[in-house]
Protein backbone atom coordinates (compact mmCIF):
# COMPACT_ATOMS: atom_id res chain seq x y z
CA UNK A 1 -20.29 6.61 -5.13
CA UNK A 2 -18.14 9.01 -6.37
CA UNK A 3 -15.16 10.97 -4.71
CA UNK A 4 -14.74 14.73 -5.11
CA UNK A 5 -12.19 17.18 -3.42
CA UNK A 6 -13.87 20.16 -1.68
CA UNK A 7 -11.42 22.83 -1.08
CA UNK A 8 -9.87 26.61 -0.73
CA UNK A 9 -7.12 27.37 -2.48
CA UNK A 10 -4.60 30.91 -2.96
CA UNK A 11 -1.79 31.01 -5.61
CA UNK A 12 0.50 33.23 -5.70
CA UNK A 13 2.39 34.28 -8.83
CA UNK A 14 5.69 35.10 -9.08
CA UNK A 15 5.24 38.71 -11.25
CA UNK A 16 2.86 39.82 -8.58
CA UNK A 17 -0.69 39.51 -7.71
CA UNK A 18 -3.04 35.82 -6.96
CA UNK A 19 -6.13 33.77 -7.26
CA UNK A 20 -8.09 32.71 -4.75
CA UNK A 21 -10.91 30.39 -4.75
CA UNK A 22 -13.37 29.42 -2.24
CA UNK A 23 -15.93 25.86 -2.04
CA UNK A 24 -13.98 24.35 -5.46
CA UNK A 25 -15.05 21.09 -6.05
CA UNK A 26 -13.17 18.78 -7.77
CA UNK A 27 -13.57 14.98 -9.35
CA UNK A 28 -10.87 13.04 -7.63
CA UNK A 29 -9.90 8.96 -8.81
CA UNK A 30 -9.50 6.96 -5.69
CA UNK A 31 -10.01 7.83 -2.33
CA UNK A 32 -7.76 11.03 -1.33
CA UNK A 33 -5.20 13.43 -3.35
CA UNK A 34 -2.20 14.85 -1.69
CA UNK A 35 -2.37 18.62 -1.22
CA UNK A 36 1.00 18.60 -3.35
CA UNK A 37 -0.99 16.70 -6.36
CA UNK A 38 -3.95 19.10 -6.14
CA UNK A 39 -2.00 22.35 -6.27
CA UNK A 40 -0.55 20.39 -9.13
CA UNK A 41 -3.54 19.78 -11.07
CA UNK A 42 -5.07 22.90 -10.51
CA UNK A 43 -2.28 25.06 -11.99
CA UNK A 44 -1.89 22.68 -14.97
CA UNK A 45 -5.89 22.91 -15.67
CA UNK A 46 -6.37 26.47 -15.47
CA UNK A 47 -3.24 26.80 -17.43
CA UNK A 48 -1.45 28.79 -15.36
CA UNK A 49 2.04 30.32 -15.61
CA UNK A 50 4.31 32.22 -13.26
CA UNK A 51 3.56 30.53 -10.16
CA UNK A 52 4.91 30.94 -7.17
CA UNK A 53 3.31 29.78 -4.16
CA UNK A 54 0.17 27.26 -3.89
CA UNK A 55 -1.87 26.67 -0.84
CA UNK A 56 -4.41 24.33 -0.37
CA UNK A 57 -6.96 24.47 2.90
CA UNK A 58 -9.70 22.76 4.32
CA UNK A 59 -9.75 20.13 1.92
CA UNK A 60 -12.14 17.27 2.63
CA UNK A 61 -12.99 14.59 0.07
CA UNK A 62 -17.09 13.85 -0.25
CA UNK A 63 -19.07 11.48 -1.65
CA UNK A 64 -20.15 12.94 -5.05
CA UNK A 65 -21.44 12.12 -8.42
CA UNK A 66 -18.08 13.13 -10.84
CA UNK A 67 -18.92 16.41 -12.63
CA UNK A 68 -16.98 15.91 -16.03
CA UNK A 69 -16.78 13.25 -18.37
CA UNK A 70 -13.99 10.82 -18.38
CA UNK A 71 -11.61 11.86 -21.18
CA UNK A 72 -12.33 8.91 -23.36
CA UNK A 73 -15.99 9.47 -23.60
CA UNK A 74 -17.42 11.19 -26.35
CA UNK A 75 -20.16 14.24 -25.74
């Protein structure tokens, strides 16, 4: 089966203001992700700038059929 990340998260950007989000799921390779690696990943998807602070919370990793198709497969 596969492994997802289930997770809050709350950035913080450095000109003011945040995003928040609540329940995110997330296609992980291997067995766990550090929190430092997620916060990572997340900024660097959403394309995100300015950032400041990153927290992740409650993360638990589930059992869970991968959402998005690996990069080297075609649509």
């Amino acid at each position: 089966m596969d492994k997802r990340v289930l997770f809050d998260f709350d950035i913080e950007f450095t000109n003011g203001g945040g995003i928040q989000g609540q329940e995110f799921h997330l296609d992980i390779d291997g067995d766990d992700i550090s929190d430092e690696e997620l916060a990572k990943y997340i900024v660097e998807d959403m394309r995100l700038l300015m950032i400041g602070k990153v927290r992740i919370l409650n993360k638990k990793i589930i059992n869970e059929k991968h959402k998005r198709r690996p990069s080297d497969e075609q649509p």
